[in-house]
Structures are given as C-alpha cells and as structure tokens.
PDB file of N, CA and C in Angstrom:
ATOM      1  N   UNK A   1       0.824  -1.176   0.000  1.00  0.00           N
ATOM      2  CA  UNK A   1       0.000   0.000   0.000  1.00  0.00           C
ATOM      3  C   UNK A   1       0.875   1.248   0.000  1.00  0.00           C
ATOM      4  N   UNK A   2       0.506   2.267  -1.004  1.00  0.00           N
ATOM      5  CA  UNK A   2       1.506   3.612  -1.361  1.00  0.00           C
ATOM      6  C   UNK A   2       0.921   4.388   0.183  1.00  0.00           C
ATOM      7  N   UNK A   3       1.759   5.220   0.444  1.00  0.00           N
ATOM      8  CA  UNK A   3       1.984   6.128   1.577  1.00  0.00           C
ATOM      9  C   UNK A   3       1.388   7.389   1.034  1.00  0.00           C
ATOM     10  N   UNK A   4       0.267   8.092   1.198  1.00  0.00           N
ATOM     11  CA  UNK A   4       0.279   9.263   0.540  1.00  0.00           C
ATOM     12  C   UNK A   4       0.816  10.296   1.638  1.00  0.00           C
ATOM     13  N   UNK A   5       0.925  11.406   0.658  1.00  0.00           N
ATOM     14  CA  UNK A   5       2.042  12.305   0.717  1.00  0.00           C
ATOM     15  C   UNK A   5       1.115  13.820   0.794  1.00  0.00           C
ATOM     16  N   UNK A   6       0.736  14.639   1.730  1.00  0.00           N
ATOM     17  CA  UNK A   6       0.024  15.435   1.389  1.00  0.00           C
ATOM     18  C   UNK A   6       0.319  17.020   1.055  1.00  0.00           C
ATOM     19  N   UNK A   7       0.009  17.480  -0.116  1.00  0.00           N
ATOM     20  CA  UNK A   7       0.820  18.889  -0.470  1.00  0.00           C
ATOM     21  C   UNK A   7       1.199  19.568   0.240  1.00  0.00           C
ATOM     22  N   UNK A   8       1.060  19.789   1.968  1.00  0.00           N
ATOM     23  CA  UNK A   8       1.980  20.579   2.409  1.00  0.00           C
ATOM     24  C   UNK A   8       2.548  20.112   2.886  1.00  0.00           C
ATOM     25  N   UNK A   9       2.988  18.687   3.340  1.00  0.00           N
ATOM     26  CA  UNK A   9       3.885  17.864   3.577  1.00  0.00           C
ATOM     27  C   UNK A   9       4.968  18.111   2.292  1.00  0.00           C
ATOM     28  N   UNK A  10       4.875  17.836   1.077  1.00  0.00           N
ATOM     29  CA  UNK A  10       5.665  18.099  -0.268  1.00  0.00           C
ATOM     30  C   UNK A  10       6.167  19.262  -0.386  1.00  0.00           C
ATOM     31  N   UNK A  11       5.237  20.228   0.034  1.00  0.00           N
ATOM     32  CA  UNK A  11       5.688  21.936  -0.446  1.00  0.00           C
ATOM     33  C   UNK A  11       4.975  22.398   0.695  1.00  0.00           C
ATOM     34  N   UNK A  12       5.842  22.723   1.326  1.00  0.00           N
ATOM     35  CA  UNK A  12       5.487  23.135   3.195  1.00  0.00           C
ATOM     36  C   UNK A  12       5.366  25.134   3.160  1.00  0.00           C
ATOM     37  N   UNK A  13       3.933  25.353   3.207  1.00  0.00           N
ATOM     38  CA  UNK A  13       4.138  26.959   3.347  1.00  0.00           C
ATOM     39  C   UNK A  13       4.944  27.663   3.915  1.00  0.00           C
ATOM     40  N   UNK A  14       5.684  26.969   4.759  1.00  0.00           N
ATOM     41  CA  UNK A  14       6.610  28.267   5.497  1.00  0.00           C
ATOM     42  C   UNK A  14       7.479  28.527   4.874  1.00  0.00           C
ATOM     43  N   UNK A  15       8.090  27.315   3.390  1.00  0.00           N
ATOM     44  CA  UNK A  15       8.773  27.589   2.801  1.00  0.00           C
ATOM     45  C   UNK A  15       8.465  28.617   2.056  1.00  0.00           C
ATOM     46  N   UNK A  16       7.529  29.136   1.600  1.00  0.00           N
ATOM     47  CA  UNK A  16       6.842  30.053   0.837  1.00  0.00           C
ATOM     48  C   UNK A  16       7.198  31.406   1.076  1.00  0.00           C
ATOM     49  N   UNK A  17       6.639  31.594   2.370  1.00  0.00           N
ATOM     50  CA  UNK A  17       6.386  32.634   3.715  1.00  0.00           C
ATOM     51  C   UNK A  17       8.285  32.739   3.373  1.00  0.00           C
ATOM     52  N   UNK A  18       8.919  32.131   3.764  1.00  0.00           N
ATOM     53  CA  UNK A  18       9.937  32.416   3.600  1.00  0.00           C
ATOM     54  C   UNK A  18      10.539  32.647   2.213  1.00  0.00           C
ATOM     55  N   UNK A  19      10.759  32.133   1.259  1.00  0.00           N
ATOM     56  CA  UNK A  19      10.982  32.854   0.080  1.00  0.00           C
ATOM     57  C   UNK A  19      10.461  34.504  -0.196  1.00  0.00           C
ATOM     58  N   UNK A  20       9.451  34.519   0.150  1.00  0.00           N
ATOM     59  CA  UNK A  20       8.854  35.857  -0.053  1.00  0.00           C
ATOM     60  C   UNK A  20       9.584  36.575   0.581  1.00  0.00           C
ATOM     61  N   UNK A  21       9.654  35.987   1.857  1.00  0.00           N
ATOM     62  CA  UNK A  21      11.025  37.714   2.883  1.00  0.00           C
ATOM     63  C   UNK A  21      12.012  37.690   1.833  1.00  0.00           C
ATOM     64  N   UNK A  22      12.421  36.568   1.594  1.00  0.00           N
ATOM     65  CA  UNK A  22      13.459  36.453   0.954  1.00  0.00           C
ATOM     66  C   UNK A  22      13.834  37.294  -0.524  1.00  0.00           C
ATOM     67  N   UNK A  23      12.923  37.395  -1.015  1.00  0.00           N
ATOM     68  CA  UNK A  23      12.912  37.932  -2.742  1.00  0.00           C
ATOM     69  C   UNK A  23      12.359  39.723  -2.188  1.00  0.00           C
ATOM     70  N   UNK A  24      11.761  39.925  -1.534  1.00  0.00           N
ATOM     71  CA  UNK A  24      11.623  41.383  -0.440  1.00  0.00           C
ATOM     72  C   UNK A  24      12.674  41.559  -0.003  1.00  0.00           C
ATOM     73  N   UNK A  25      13.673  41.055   0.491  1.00  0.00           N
ATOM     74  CA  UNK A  25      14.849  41.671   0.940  1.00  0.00           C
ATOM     75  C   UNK A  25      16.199  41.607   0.067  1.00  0.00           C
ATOM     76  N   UNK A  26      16.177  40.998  -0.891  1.00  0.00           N
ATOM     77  CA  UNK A  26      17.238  41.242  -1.780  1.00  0.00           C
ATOM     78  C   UNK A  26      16.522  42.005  -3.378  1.00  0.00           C
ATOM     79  N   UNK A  27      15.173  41.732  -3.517  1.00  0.00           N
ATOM     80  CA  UNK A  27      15.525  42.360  -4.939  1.00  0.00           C
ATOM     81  C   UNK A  27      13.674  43.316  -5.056  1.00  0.00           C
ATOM     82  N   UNK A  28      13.602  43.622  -4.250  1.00  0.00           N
ATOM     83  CA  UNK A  28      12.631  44.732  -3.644  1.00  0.00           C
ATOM     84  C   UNK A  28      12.955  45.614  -4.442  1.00  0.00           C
ATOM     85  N   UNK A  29      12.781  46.253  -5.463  1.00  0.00           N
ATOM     86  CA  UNK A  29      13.655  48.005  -6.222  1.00  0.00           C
ATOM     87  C   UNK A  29      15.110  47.651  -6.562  1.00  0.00           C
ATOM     88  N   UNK A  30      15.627  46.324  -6.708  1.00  0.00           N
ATOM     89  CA  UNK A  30      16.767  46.187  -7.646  1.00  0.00           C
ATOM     90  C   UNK A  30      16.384  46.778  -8.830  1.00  0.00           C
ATOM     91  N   UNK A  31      15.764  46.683  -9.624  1.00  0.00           N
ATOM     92  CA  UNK A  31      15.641  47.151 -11.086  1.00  0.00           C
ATOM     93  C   UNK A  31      16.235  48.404 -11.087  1.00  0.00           C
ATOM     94  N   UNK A  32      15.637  49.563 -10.100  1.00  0.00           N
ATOM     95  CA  UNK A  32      15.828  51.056  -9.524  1.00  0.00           C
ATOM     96  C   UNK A  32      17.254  51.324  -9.367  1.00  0.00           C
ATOM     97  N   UNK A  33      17.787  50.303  -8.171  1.00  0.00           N
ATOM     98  CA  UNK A  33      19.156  50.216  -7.879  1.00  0.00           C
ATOM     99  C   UNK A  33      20.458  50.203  -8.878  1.00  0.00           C
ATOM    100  N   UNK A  34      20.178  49.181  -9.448  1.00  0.00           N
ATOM    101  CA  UNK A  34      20.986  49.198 -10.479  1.00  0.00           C
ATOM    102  C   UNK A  34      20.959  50.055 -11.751  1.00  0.00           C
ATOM    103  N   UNK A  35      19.639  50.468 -12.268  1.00  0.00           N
ATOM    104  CA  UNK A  35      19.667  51.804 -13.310  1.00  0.00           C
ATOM    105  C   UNK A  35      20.901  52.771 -12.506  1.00  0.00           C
ATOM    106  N   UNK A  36      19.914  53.245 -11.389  1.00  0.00           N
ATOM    107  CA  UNK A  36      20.753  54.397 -10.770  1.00  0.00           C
ATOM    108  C   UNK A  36      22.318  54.662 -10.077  1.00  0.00           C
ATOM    109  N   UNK A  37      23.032  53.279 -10.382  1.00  0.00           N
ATOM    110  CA  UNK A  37      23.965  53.344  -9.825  1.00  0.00           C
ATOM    111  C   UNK A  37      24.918  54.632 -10.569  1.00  0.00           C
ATOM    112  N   UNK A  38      25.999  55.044  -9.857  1.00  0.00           N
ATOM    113  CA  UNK A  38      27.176  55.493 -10.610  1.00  0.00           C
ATOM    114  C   UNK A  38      27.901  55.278 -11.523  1.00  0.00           C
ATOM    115  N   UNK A  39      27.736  53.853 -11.663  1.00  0.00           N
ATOM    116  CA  UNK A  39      28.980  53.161 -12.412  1.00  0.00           C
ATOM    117  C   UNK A  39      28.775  51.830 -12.936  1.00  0.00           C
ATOM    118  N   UNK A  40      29.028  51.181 -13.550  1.00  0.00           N
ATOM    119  CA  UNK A  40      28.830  50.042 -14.372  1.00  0.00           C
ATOM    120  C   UNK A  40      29.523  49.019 -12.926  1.00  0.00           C
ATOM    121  N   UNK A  41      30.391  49.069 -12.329  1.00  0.00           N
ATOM    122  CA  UNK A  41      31.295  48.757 -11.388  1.00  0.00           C
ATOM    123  C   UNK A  41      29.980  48.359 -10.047  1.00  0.00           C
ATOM    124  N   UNK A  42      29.647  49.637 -10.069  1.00  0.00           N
ATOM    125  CA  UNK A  42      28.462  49.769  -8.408  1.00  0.00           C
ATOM    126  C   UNK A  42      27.782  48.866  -9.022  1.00  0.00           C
ATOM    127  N   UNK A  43      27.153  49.464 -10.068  1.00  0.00           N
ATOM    128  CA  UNK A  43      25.580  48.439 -10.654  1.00  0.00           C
ATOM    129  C   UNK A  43      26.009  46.419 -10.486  1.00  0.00           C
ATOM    130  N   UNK A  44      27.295  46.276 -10.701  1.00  0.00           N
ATOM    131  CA  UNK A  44      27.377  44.638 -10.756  1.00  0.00           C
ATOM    132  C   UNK A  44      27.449  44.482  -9.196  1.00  0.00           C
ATOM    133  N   UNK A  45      28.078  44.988  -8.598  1.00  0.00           N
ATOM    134  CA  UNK A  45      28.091  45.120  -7.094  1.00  0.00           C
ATOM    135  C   UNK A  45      26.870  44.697  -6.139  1.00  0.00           C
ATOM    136  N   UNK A  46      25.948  45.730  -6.809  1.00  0.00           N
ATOM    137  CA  UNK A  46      24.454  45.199  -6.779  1.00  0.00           C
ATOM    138  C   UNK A  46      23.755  44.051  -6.848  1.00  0.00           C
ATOM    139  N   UNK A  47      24.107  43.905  -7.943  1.00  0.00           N
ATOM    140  CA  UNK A  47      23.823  42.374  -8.639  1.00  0.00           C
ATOM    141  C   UNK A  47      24.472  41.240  -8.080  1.00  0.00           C
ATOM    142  N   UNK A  48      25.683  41.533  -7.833  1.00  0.00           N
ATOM    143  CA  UNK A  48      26.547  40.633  -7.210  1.00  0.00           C
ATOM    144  C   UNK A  48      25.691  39.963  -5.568  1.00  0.00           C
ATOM    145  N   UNK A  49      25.886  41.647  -5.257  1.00  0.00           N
ATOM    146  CA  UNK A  49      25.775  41.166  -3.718  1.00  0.00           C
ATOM    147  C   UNK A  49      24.055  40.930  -3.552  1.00  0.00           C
ATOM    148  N   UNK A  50      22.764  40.826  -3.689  1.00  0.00           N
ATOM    149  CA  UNK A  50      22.094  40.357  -3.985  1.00  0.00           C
ATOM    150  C   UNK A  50      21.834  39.341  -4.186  1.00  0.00           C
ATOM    151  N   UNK A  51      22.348  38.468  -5.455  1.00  0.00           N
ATOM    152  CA  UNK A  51      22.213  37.246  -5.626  1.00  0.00           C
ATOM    153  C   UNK A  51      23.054  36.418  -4.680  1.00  0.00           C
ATOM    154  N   UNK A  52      24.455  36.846  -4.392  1.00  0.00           N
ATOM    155  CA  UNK A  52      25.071  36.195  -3.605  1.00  0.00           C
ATOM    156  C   UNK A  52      24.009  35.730  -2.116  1.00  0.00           C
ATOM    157  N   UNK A  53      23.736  36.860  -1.546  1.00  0.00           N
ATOM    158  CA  UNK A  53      22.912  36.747  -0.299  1.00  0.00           C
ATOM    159  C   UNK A  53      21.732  36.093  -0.266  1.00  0.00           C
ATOM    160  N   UNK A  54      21.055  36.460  -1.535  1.00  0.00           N
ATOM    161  CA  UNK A  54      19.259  35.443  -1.702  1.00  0.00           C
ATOM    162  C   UNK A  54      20.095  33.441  -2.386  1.00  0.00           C
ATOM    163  N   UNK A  55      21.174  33.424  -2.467  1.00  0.00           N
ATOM    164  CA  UNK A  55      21.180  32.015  -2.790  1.00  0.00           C
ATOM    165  C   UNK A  55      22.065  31.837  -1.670  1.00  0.00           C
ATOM    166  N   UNK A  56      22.573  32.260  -0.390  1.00  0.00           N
ATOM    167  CA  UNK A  56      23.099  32.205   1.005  1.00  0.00           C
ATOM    168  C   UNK A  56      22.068  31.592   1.390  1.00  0.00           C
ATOM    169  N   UNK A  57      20.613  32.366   1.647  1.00  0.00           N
ATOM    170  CA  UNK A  57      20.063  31.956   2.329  1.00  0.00           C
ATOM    171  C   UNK A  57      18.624  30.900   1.875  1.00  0.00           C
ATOM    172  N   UNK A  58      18.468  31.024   0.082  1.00  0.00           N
ATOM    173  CA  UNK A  58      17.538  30.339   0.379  1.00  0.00           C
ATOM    174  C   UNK A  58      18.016  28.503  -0.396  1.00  0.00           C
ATOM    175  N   UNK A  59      16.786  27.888   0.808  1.00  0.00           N
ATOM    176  CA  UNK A  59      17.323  26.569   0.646  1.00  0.00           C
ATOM    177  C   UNK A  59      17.227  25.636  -0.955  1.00  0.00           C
ATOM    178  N   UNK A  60      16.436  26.263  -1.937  1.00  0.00           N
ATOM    179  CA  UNK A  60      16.583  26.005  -3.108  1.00  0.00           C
ATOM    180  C   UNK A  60      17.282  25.948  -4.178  1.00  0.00           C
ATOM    181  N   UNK A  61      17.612  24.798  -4.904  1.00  0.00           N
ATOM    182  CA  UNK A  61      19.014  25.038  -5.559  1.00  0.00           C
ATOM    183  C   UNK A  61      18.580  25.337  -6.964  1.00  0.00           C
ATOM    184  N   UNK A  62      17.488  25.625  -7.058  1.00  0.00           N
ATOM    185  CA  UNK A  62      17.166  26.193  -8.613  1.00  0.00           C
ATOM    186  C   UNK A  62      16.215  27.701  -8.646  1.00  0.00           C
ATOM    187  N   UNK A  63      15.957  27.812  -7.417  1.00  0.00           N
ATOM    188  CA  UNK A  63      15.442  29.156  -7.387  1.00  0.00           C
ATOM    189  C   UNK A  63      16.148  30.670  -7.538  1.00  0.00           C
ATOM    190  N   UNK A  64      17.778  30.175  -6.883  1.00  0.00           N
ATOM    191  CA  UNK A  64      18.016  31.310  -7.209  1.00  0.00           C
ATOM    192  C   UNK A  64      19.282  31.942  -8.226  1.00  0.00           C
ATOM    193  N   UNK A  65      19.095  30.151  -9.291  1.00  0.00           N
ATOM    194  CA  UNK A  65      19.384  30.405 -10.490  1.00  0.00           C
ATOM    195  C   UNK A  65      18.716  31.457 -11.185  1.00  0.00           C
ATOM    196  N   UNK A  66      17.270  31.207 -11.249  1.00  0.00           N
ATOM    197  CA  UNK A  66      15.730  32.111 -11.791  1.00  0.00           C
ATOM    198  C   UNK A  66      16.250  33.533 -11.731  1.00  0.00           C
ATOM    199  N   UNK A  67      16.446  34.192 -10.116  1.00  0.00           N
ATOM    200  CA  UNK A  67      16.701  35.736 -10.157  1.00  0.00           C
ATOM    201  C   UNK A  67      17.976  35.475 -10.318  1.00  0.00           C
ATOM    202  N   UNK A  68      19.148  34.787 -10.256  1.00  0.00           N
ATOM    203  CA  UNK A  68      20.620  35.478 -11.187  1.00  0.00           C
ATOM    204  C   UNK A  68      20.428  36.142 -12.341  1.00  0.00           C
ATOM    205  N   UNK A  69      19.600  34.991 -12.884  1.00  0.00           N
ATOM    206  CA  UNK A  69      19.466  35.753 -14.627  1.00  0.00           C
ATOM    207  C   UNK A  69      18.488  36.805 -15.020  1.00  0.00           C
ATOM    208  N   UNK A  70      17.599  36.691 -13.580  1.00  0.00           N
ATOM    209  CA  UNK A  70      16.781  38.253 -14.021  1.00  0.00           C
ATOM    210  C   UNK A  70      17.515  39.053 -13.973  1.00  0.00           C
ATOM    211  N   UNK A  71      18.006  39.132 -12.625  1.00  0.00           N
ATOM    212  CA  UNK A  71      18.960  40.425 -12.191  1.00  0.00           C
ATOM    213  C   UNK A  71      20.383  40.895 -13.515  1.00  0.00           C
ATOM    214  N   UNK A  72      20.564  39.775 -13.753  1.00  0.00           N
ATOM    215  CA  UNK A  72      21.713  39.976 -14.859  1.00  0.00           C
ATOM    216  C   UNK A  72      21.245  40.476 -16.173  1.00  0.00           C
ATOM    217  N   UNK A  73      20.093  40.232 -16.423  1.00  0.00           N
ATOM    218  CA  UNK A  73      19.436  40.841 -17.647  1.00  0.00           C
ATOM    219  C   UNK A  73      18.813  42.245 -17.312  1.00  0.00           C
ATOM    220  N   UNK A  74      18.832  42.474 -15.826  1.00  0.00           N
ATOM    221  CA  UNK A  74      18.214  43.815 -15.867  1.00  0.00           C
ATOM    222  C   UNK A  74      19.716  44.572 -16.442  1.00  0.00           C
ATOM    223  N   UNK A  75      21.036  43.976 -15.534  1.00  0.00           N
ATOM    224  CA  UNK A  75      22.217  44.834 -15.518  1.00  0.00           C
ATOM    225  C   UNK A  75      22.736  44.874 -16.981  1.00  0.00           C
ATOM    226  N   UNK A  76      22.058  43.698 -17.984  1.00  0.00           N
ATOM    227  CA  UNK A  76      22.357  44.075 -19.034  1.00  0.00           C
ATOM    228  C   UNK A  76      21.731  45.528 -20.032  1.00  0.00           C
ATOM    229  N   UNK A  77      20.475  45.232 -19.653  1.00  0.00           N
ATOM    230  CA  UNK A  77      19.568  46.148 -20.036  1.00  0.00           C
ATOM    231  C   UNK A  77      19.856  47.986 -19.717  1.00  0.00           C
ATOM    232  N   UNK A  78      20.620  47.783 -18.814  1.00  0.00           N
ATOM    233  CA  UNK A  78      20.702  49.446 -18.260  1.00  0.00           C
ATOM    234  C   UNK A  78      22.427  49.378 -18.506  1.00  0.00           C
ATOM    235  N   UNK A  79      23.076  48.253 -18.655  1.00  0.00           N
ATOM    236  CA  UNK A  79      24.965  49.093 -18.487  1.00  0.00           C
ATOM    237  C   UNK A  79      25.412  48.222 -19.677  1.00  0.00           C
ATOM    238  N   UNK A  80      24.975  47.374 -20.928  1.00  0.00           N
ATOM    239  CA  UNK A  80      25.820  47.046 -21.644  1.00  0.00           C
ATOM    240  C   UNK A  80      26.184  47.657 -22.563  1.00  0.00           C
ATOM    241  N   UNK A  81      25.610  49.095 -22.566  1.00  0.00           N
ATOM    242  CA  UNK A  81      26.187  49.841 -23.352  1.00  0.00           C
ATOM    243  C   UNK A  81      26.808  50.874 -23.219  1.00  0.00           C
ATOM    244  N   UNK A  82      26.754  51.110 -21.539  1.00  0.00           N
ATOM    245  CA  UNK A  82      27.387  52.145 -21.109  1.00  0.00           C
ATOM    246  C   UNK A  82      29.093  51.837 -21.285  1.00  0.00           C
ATOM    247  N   UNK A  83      29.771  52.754 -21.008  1.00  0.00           N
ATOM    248  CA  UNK A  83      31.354  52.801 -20.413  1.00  0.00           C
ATOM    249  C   UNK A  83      32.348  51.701 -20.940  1.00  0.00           C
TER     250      UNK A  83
END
C-alpha cells in the first residue's frame, strides 16, 4: 500500500512565507538600484551582492538560479552599453 504524501507535507508553506522575505529583501527596487547606480562597477556590485545573499540563504538550488538571470538581464539592459 503507497503512503500518501500530502501537499503541504511536499511543499510546506513556510517555505513560501519564507521565500517571499526572501525575494523582499534582496531584490525589492533592484531594477531602480541598479539603473541608478554610478557606475557600471556599483551596478554589478548590486547584482553581485544580492544574488550572492538570496542564494546564502535560500534553501533552493534552482530558485536562485531564476533571479541570477533576471537580475543579470536587468544589468544588461541598463549598463551594456554604457562605459
């Protein structure tokens, strides 16, 4: 007899609850941040330290592949043509 498994047993809300602080505290007005930086230099800085910190803390190993490449396409979008 199969064991069922019930969806929040599988995908537990707090994980949720937590992602959300999580994507609120690193990329809340990144888009903003990085337009407005000084420098092509600051703006990756941004980007850098951001992604570094939201894949520190969250426990998913494909989630915060997802925002690297947003964030990197925003920094493309506003500095690959600058400087």
């Amino acid at each position: 007899m199969d064991e069922e498994i019930s969806l929040e047993e599988r995908y537990p809300t707090t994980q949720c609850s937590l992602l959300d602080e999580l994507i609120e505290k690193y990329f809340v007005g990144i888009e903003e941040r990085i337009r407005s930086a000084n420098t092509q230099e600051e703006a990756k800085l941004v980007v850098d330290n951001a992604c570094q910190g939201f894949e520190r803390e969250c426990q998913s190993e494909f989630i915060p592949l997802f925002f690297k490449r947003y964030v990197n396409e925003l920094f493309e979008k506003y500095w690959s043509e600058k400087e």
